[in-house]
Protein backbone atom coordinates (compact mmCIF):
# COMPACT_ATOMS: atom_id res chain seq x y z
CA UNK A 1 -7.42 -43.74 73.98
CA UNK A 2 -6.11 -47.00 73.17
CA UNK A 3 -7.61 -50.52 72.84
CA UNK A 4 -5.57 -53.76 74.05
CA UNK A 5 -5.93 -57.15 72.51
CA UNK A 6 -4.37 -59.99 74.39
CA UNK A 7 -4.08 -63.42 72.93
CA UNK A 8 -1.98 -66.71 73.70
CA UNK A 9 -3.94 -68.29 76.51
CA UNK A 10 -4.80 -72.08 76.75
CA UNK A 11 -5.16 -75.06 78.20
CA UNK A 12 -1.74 -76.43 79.24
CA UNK A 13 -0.31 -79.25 81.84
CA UNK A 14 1.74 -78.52 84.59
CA UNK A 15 5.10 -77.89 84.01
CA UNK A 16 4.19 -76.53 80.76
CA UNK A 17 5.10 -72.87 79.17
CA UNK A 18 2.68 -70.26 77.67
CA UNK A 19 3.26 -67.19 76.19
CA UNK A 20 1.02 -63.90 76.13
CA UNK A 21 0.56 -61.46 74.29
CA UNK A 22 -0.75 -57.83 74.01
CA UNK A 23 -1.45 -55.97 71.29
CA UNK A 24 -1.68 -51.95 71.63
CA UNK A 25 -3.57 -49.88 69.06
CA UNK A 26 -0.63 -47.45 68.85
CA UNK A 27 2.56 -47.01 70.34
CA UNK A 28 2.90 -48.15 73.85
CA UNK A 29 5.85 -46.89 74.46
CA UNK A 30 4.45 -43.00 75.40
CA UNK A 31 2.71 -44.89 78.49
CA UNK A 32 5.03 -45.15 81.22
CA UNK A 33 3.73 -48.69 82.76
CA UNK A 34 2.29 -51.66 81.36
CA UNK A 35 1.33 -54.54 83.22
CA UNK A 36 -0.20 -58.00 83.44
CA UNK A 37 -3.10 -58.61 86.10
CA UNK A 38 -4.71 -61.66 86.64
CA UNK A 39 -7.97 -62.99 88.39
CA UNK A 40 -8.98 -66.50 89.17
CA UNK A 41 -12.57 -67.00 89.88
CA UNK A 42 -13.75 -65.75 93.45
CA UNK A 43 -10.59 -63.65 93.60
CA UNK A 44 -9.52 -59.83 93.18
CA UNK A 45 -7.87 -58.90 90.22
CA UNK A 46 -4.00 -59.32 91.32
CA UNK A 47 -1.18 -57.70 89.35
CA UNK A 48 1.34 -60.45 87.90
CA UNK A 49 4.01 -58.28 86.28
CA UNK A 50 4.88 -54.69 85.07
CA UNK A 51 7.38 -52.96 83.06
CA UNK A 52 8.11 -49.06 83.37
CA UNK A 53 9.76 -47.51 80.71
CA UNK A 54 10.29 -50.33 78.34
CA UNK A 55 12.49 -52.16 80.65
CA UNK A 56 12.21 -51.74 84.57
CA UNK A 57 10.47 -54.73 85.60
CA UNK A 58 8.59 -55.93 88.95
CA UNK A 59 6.89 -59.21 89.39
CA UNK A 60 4.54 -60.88 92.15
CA UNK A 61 6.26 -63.38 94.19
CA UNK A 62 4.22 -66.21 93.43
CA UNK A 63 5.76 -65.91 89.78
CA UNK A 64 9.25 -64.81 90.37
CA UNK A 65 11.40 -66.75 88.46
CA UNK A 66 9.04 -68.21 86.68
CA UNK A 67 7.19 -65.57 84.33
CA UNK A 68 8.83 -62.55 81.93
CA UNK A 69 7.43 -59.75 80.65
CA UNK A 70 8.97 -58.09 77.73
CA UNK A 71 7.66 -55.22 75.18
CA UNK A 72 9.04 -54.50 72.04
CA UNK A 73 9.04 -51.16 72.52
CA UNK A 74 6.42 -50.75 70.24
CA UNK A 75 3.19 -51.90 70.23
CA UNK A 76 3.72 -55.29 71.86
CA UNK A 77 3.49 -56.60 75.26
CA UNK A 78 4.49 -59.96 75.58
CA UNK A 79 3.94 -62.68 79.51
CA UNK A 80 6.23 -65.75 78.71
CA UNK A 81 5.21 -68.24 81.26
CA UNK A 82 6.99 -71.20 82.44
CA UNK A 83 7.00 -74.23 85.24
CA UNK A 84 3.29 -73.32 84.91
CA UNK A 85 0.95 -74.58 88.55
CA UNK A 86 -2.40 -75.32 88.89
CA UNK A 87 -2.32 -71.84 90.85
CA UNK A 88 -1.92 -70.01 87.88
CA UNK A 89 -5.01 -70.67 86.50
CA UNK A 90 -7.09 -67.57 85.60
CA UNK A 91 -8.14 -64.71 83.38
CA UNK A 92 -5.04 -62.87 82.19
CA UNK A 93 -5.23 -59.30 81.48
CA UNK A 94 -3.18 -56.94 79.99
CA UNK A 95 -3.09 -52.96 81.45
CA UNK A 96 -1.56 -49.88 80.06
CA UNK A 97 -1.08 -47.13 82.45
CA UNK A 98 -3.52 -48.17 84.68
CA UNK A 99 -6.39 -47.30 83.01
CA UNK A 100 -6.61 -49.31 79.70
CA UNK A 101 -7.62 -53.26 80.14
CA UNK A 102 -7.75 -55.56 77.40
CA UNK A 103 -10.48 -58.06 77.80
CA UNK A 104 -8.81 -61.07 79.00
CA UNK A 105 -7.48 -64.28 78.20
CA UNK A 106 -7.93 -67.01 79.85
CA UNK A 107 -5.14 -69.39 81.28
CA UNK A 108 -6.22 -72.86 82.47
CA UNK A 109 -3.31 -74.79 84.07
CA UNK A 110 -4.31 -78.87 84.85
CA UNK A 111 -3.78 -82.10 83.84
């Protein structure tokens, strides 16, 4: 078992940066993927980014180039987001192993 904390979200303008964070109840680094989901309201829950092994990392198109993810090869899982769209606007969530969610932040993008 583990529990997942994520914090960070906000209200920002677009443009702006944000960065996320997860924090793991023990070492993260036994599980081999963690990842970042997201789901904006009357959407499925879409996977953002994810990092295997501390630092093999995969990212949805829509934020390639844009977003990082990043551990500390600890406890920490960390979503720096920048050039931030309207688009991006959702519930953040953070996933470890693909079966332990946090229970969201949420990220409002808008002027």
């Amino acid at each position: 078992q583990v529990q997942l904390v994520e914090s960070g979200g906000g209200l920002v303008q677009p443009g702006g940066s944000l960065r996320l964070s997860c924090a793991a109840s023990r070492r993260i680094f036994s599980f081999i993927v963690m990842g970042w989901y997201r789901q904006a309201p009357g959407k499925e829950r879409e996977l953002v980014a994810s990092i295997t092994g501390g630092f093999s990392t995969r990212y949805a198109d829509s934020v390639k180039g844009r977003f990082t993810i990043s551990t500390d090869n600890a406890n920490m899982v960390y979503l720096q987001m920048n050039s931030l769209k309207p688009e991006d606007t959702a519930v953040y969530y953070c996933c470890a192993a693909g079966a332990y969610w946090g229970q969201g932040t949420q990220v409002t993008v808008s002027s």
